[in-house]
C-alpha atoms as a PDB file:
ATOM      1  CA  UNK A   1     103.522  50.176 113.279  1.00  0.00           C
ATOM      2  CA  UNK A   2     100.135  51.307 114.022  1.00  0.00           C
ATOM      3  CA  UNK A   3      98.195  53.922 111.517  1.00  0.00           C
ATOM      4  CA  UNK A   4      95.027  55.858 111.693  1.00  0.00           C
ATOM      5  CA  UNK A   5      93.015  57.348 109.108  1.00  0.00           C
ATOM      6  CA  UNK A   6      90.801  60.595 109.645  1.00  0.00           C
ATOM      7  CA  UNK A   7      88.376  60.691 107.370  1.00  0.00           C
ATOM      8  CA  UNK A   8      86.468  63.774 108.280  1.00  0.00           C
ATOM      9  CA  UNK A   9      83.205  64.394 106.435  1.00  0.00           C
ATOM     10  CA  UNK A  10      79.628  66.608 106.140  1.00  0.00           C
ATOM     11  CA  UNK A  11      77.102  66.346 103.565  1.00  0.00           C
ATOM     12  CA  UNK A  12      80.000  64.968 100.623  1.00  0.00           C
ATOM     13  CA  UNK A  13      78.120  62.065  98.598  1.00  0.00           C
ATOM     14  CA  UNK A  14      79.055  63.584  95.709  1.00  0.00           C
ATOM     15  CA  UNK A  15      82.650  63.083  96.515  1.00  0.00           C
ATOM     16  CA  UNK A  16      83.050  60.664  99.099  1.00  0.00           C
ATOM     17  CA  UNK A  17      83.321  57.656  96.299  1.00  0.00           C
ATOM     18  CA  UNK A  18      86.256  59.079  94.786  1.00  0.00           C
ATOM     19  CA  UNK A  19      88.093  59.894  98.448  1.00  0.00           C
ATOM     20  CA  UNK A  20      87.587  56.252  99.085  1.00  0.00           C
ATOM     21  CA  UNK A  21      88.555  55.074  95.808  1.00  0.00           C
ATOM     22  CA  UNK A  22      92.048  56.485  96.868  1.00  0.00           C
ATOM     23  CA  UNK A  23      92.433  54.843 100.514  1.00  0.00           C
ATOM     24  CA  UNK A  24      91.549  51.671  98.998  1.00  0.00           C
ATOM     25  CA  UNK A  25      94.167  52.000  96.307  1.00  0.00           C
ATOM     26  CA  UNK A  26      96.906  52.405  99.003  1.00  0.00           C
ATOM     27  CA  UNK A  27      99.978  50.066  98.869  1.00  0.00           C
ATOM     28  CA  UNK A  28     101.322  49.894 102.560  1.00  0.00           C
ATOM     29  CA  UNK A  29     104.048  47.439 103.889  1.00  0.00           C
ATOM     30  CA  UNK A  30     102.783  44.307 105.496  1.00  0.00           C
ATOM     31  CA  UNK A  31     103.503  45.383 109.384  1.00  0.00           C
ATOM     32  CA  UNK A  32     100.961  48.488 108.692  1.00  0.00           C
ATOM     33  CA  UNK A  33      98.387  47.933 111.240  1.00  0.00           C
ATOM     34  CA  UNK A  34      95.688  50.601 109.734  1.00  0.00           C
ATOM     35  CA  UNK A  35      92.305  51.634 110.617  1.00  0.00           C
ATOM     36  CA  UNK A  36      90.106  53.790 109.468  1.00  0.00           C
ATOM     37  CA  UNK A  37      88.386  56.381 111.729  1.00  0.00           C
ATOM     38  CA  UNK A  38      85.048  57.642 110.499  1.00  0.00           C
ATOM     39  CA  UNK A  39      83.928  61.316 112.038  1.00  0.00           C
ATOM     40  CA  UNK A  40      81.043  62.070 109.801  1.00  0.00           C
ATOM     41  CA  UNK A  41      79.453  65.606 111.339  1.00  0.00           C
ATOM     42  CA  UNK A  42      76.024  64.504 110.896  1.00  0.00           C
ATOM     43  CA  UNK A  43      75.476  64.345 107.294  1.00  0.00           C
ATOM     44  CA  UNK A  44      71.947  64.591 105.935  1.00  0.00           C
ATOM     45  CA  UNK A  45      72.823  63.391 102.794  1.00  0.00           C
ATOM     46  CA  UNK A  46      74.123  59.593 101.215  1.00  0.00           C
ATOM     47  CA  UNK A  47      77.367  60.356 102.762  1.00  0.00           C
ATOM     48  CA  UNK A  48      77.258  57.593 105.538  1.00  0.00           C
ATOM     49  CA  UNK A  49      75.282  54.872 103.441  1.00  0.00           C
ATOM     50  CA  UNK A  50      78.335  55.233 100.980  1.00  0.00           C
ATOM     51  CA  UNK A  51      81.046  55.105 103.121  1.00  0.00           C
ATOM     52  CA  UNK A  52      79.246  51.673 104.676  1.00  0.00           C
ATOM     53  CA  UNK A  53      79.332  50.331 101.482  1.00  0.00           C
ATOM     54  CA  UNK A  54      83.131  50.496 100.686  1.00  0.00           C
ATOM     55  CA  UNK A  55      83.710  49.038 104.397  1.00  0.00           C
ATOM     56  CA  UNK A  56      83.646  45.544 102.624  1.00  0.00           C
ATOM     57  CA  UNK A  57      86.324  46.469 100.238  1.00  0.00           C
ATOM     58  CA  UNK A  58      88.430  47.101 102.515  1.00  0.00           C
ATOM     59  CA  UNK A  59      90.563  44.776 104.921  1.00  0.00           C
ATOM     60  CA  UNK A  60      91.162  46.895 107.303  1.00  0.00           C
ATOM     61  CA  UNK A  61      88.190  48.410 110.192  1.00  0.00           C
ATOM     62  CA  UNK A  62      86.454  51.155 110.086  1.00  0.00           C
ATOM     63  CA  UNK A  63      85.537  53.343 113.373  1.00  0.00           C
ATOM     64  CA  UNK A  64      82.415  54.937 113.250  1.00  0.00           C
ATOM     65  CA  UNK A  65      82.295  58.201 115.811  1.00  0.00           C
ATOM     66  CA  UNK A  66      79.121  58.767 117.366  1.00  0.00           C
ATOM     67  CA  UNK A  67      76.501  60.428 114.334  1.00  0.00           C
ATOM     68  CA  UNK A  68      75.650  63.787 117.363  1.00  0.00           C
ATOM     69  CA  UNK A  69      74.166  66.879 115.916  1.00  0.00           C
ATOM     70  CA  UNK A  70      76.145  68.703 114.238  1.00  0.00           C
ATOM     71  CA  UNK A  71      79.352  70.434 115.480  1.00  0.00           C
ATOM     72  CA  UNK A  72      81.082  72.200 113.301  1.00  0.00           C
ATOM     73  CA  UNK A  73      84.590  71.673 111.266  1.00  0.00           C
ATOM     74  CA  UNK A  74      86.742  72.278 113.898  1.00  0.00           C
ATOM     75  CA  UNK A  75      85.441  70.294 116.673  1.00  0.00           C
ATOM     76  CA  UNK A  76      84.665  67.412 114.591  1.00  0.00           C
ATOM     77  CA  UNK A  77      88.292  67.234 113.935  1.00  0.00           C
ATOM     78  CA  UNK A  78      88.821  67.236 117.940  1.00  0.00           C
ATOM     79  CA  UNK A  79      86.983  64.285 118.576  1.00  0.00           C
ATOM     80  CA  UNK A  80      88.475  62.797 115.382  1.00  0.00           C
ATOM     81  CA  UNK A  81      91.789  63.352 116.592  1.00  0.00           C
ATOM     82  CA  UNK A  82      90.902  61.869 120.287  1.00  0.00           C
ATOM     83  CA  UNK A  83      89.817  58.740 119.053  1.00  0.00           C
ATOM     84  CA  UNK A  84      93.831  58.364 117.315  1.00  0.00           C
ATOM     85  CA  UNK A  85      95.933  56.077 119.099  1.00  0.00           C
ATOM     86  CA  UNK A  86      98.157  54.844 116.459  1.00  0.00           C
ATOM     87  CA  UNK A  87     101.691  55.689 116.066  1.00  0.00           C
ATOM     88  CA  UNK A  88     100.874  58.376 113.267  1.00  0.00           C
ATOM     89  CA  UNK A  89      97.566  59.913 111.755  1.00  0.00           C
ATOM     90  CA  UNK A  90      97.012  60.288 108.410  1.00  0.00           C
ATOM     91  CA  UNK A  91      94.180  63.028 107.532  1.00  0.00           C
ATOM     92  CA  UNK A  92      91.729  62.754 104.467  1.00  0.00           C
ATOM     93  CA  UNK A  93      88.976  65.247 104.050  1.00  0.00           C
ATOM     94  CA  UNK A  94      85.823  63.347 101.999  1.00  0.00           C
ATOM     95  CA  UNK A  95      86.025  66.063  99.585  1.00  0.00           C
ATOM     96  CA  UNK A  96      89.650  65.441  98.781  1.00  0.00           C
ATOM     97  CA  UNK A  97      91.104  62.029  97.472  1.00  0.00           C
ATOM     98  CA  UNK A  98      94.933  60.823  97.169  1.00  0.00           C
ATOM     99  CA  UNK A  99      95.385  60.409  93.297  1.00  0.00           C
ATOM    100  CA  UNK A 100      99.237  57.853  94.222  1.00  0.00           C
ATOM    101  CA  UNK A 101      98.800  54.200  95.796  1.00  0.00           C
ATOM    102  CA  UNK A 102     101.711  55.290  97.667  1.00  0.00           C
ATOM    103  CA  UNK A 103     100.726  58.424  99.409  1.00  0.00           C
ATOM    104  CA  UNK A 104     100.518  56.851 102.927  1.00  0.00           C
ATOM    105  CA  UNK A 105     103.698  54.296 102.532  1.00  0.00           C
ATOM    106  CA  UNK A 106     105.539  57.422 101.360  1.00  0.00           C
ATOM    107  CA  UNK A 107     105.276  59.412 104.233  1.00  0.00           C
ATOM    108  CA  UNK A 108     105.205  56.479 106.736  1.00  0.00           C
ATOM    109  CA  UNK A 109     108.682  55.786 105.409  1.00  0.00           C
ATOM    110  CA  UNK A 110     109.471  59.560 105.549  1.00  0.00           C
ATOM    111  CA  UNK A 111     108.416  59.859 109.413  1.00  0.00           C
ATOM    112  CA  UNK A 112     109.900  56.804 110.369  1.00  0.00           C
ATOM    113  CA  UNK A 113     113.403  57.736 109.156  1.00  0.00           C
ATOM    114  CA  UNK A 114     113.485  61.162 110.334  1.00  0.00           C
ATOM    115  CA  UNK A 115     112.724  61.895 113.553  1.00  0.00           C
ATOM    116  CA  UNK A 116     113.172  65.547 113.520  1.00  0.00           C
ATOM    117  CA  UNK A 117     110.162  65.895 111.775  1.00  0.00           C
ATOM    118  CA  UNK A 118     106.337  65.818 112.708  1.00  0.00           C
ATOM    119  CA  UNK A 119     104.575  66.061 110.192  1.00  0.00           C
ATOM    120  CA  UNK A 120     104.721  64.783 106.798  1.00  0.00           C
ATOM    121  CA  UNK A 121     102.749  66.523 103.755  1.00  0.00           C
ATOM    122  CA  UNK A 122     103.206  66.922 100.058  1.00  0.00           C
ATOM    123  CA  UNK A 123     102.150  69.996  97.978  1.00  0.00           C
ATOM    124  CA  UNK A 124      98.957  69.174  96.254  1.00  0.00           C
ATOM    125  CA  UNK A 125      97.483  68.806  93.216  1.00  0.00           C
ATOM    126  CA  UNK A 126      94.304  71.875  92.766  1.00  0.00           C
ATOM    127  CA  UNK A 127      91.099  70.718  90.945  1.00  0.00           C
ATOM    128  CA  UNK A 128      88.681  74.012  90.322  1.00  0.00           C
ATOM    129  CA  UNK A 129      85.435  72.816  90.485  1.00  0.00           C
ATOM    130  CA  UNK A 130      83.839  75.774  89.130  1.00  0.00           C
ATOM    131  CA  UNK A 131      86.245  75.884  86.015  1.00  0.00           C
ATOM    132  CA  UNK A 132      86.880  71.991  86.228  1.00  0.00           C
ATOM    133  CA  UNK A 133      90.477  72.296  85.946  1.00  0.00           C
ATOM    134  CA  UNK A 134      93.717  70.643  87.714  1.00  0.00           C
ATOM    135  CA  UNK A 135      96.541  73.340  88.670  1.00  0.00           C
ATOM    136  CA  UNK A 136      99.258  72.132  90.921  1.00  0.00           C
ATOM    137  CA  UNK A 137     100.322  74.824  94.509  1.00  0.00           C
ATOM    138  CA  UNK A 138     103.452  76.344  94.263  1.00  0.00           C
ATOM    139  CA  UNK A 139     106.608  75.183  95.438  1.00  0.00           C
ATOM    140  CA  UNK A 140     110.123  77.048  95.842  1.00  0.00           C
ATOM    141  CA  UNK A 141     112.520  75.020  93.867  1.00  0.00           C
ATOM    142  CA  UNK A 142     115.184  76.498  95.873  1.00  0.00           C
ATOM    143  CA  UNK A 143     113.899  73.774  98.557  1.00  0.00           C
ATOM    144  CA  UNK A 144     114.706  70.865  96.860  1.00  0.00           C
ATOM    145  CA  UNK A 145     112.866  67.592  96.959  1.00  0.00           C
ATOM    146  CA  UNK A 146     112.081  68.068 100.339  1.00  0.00           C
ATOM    147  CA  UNK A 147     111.501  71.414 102.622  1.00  0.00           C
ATOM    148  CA  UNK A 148     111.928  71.603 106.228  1.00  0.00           C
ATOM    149  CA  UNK A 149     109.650  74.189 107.609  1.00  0.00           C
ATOM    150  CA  UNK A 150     110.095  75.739 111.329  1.00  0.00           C
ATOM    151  CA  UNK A 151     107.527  77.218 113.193  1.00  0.00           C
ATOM    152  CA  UNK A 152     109.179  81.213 112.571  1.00  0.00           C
ATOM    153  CA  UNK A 153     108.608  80.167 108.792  1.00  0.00           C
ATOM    154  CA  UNK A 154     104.908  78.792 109.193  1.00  0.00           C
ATOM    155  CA  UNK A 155     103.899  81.887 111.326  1.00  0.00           C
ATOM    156  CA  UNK A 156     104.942  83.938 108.076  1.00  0.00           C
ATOM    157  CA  UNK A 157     101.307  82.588 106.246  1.00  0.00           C
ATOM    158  CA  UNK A 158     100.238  78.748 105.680  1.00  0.00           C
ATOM    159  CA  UNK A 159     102.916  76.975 104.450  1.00  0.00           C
ATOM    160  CA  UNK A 160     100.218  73.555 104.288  1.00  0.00           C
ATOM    161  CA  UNK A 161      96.905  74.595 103.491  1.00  0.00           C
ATOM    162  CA  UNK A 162      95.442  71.365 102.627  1.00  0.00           C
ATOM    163  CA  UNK A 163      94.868  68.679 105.538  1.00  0.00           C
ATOM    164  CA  UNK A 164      94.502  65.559 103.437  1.00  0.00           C
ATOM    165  CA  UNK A 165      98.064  65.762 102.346  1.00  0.00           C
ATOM    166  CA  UNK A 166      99.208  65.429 105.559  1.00  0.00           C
ATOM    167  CA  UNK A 167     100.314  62.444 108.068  1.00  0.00           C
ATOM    168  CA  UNK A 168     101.110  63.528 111.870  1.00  0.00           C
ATOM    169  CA  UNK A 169     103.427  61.535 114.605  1.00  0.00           C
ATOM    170  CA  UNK A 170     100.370  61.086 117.301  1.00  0.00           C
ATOM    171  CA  UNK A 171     102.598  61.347 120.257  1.00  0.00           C
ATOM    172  CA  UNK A 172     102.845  64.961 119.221  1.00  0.00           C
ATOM    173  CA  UNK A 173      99.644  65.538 117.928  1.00  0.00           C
ATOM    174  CA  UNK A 174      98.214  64.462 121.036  1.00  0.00           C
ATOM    175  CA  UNK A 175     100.400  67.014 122.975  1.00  0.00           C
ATOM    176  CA  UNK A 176      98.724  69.805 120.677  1.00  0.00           C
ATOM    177  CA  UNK A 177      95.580  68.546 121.132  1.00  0.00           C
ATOM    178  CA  UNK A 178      95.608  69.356 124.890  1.00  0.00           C
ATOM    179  CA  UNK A 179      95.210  72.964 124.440  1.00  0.00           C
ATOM    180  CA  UNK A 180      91.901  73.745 124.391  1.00  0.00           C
ATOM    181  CA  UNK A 181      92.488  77.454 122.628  1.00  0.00           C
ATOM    182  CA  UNK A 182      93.364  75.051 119.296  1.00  0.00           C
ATOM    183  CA  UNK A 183      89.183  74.527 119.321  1.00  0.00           C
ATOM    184  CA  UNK A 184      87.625  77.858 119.360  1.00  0.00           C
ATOM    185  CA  UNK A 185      89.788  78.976 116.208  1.00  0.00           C
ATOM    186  CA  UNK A 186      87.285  79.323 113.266  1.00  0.00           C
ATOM    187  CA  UNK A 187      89.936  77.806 111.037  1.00  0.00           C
ATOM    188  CA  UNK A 188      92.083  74.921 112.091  1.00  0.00           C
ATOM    189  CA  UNK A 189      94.584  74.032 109.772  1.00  0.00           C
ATOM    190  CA  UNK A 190      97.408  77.005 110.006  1.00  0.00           C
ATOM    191  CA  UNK A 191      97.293  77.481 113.992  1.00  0.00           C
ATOM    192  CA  UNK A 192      97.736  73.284 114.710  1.00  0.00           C
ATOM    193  CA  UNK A 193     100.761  73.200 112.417  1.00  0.00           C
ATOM    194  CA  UNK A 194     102.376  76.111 113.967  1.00  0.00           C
ATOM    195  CA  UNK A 195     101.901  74.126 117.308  1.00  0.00           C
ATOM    196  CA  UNK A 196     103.207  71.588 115.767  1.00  0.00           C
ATOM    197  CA  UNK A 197     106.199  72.769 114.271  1.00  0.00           C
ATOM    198  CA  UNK A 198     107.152  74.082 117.608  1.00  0.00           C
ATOM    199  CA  UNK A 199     107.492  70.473 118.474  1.00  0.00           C
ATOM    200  CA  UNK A 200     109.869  69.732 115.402  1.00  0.00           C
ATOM    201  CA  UNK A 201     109.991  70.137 111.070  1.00  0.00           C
ATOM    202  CA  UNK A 202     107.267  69.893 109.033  1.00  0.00           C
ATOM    203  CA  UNK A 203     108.075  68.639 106.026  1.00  0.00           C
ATOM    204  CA  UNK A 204     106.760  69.344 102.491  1.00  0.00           C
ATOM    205  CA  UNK A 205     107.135  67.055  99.509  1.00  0.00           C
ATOM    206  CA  UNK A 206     107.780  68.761  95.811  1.00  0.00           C
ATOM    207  CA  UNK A 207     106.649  65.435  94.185  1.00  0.00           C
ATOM    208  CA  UNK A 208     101.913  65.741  94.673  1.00  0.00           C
ATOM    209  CA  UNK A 209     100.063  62.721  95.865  1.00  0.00           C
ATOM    210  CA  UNK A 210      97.109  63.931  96.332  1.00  0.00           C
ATOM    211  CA  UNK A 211      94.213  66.096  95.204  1.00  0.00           C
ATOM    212  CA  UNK A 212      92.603  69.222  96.787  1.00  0.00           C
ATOM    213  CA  UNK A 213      89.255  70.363  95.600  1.00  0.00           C
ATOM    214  CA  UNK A 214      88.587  74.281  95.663  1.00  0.00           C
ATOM    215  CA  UNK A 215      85.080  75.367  95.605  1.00  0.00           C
ATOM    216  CA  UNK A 216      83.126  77.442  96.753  1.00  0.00           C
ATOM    217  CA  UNK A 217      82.058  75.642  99.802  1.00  0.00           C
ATOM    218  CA  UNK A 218      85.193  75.729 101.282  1.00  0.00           C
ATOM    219  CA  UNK A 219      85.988  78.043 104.675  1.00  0.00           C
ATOM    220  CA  UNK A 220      88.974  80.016 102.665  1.00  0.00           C
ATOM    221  CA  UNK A 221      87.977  79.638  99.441  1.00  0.00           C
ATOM    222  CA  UNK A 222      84.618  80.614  98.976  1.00  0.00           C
ATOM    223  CA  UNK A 223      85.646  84.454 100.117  1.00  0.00           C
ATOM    224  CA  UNK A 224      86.117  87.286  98.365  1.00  0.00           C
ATOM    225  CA  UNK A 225      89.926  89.021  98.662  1.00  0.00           C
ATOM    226  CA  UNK A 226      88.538  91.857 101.149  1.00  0.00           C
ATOM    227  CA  UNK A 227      87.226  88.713 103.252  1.00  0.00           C
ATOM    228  CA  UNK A 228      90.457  87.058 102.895  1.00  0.00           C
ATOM    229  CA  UNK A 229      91.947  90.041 104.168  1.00  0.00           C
ATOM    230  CA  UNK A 230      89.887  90.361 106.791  1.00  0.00           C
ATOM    231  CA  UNK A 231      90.439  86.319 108.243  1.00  0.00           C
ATOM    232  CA  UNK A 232      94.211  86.750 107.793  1.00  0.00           C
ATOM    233  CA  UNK A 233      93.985  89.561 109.586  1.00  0.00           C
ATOM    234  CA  UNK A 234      91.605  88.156 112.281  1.00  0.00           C
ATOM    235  CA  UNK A 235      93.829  85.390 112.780  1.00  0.00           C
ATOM    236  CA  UNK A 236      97.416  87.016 112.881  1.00  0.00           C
ATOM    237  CA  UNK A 237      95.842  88.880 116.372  1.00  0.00           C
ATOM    238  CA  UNK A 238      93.880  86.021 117.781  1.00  0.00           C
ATOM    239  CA  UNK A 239      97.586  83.688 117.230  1.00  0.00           C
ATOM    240  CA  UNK A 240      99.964  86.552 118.169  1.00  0.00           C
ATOM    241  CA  UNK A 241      97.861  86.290 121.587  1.00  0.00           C
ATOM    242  CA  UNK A 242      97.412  82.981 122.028  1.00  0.00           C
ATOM    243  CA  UNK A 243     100.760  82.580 121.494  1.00  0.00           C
ATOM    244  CA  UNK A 244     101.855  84.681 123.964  1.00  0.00           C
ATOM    245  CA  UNK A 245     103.956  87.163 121.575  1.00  0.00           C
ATOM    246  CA  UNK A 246     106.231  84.532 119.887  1.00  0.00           C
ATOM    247  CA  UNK A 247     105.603  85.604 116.815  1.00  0.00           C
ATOM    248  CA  UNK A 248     104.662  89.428 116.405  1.00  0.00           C
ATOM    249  CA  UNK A 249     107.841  90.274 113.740  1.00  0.00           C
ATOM    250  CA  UNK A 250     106.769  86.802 111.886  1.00  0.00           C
ATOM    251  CA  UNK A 251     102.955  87.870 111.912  1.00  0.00           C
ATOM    252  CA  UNK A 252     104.084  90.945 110.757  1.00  0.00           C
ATOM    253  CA  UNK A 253     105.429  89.881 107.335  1.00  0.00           C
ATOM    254  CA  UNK A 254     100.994  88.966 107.066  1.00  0.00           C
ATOM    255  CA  UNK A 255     100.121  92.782 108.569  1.00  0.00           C
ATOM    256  CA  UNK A 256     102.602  94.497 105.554  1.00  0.00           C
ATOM    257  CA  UNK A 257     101.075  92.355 103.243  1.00  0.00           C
ATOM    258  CA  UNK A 258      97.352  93.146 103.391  1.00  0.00           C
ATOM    259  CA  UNK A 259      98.093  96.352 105.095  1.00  0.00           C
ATOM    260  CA  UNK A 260     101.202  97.647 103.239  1.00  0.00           C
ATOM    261  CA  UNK A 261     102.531 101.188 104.529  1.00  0.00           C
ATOM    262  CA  UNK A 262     101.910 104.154 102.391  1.00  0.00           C
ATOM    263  CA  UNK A 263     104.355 104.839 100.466  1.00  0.00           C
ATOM    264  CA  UNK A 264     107.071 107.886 101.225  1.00  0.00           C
ATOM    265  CA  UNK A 265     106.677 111.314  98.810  1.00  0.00           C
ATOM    266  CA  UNK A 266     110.221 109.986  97.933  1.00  0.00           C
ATOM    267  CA  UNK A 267     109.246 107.051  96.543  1.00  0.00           C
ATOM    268  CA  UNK A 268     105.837 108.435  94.768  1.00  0.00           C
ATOM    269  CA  UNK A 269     107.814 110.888  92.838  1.00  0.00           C
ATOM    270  CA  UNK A 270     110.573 108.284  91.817  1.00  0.00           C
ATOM    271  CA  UNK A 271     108.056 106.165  90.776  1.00  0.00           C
ATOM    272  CA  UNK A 272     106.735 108.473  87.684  1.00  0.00           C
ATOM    273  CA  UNK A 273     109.228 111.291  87.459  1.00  0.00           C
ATOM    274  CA  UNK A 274     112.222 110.469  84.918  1.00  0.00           C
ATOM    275  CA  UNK A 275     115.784 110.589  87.236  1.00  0.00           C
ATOM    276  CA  UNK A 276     116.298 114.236  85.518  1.00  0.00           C
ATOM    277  CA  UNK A 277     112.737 115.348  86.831  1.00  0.00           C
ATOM    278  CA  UNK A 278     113.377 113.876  90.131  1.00  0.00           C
ATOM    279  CA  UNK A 279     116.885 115.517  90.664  1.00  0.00           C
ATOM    280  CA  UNK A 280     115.637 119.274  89.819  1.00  0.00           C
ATOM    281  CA  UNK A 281     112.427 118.956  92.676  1.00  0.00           C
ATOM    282  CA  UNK A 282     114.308 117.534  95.247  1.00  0.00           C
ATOM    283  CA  UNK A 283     116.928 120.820  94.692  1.00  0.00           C
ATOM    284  CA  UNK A 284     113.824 123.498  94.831  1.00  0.00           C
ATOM    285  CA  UNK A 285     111.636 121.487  97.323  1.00  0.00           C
ATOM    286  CA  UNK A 286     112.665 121.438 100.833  1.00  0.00           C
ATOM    287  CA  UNK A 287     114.852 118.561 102.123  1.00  0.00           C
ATOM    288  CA  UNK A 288     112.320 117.337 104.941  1.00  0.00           C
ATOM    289  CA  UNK A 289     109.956 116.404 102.230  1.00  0.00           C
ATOM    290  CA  UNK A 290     112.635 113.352 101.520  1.00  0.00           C
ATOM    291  CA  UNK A 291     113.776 112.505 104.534  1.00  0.00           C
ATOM    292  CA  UNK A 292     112.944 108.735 105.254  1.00  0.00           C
ATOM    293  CA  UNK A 293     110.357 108.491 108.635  1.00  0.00           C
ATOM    294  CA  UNK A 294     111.514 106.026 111.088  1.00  0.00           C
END
């Protein structure tokens, strides 16, 4: 069984130590065949000279992509994912690390035993960096230990925001990859596992094995809600036509939510009249006023 390792990276010396400190904690069976594919996005900072100095420490090699100018997130994950030709890909973002020695066995085992699925992820832990506290994404218990998500349920908002808890089967990956819409997107994450889970499950762990760091630098997190609103937004169109209409009553469920209809006179006077109130207007007021619009 052959595995590759993404480790995507820009300008992260001040936390590329502690992403490698997790790889190089891993546990894996011995049959793993691993490597270890570097796409740094032309750093300017220690990043690289760190990263060379854990190669030692590690028995397993490391692929350095070409150092070209600098690309941008998205398609520095393309040529990242190119360069995979191992049976799955396992994705770790150098400002991220995997806090369990068994993060990759775990969902090696997963994706080997069930087929159905294509992708393997776990919710993660949150460190704040500007508060310096851990917080852990939610989950709904109702799931279980394990939830299956379809494509109709991604395409309702992100199911998997975070890309270093995830490991991919290639063969499908590589199917995704083809589509060269996936690389103008200014944000990759949502729109690739919605391709994917077209192809299959993606499942979602309850039990965390790894870390996500929010700060400010980050594409999503660093906005304010109103530029939240306006990405979501942004995205739900450019999907809904890229994917030629699939999923316009899913995408919906995002429109209501940032955009939720104005409520009906109905339902403004229920909400502060007492029932008693609310029974004597609707006699003396005339009946349109409460009939529901369609």
């Amino acid at each position: 069984m052959k595995l590759d390792i993404v480790l995507i990276t820009y300008n992260q010396a001040q936390y590329i130590a502690q992403a490698l400190d997790g790889l190089i904690m891993q546990r894996v069976n011995f049959d793993v065949e691993m490597r270890v594919i570097i796409a740094d996005d032309a750093s300017t900072d220690d990043t690289m000279a760190i990263i060379r100095s854990y190669e030692a420490q590690l028995p397993f090699p490391f692929i350095y992509l070409p150092q070209e100018a600098n690309m941008g997130h998205v398609l520095n994950y393309k040529r990242a994912f190119a360069a995979c030709t191992g049976d799955y890909v396992a994705i770790l973002e150098g400002d991220d690390w995997w806090c369990n020695p068994y993060h990759l066995q775990k969902h090696l085992d997963f994706l080997d035993e069930h087929r159905e699925c294509v992708l393997s992820s776990a919710r993660p832990y949150l460190y704040d960096v500007r508060t310096q506290r851990f917080g852990i994404s939610s989950y709904p218990e109702e799931q279980g230990d394990v939830w299956l998500i379809t494509a109709q349920e991604e395409a309702t908002g992100n199911k998997i925001p975070n890309l270093s808890t995830c490991m991919i089967r290639n063969s499908t990956l590589q199917q995704v990859c083809e589509c060269e819409e996936l690389w103008k997107v200014e944000m990759l994450d949502w729109l690739m596992e919605l391709m994917l889970a077209e192809h299959g499950f993606l499942a979602k762990h309850k039990q965390s094995t790894s870390v996500y760091r929010v700060q400010d630098a980050g594409l999503w997190s660093r906005l304010d809600r109103e530029g939240k609103k306006e990405l979501a937004l942004q995205q739900v169109e450019e999907y809904d036509v890229l994917l030629e209409k699939r999923y316009t009553k899913e995408f919906d469920v995002i429109r209501r939510y940032y955009n939720p209809p104005k409520p009906t006179f109905k339902k403004q006077l229920l909400a502060w009249c007492p029932p008693i109130v609310y029974a004597i207007v609707k006699a003396v007021l005339p009946p349109k006023l409460f009939r529901s619009k369609k």
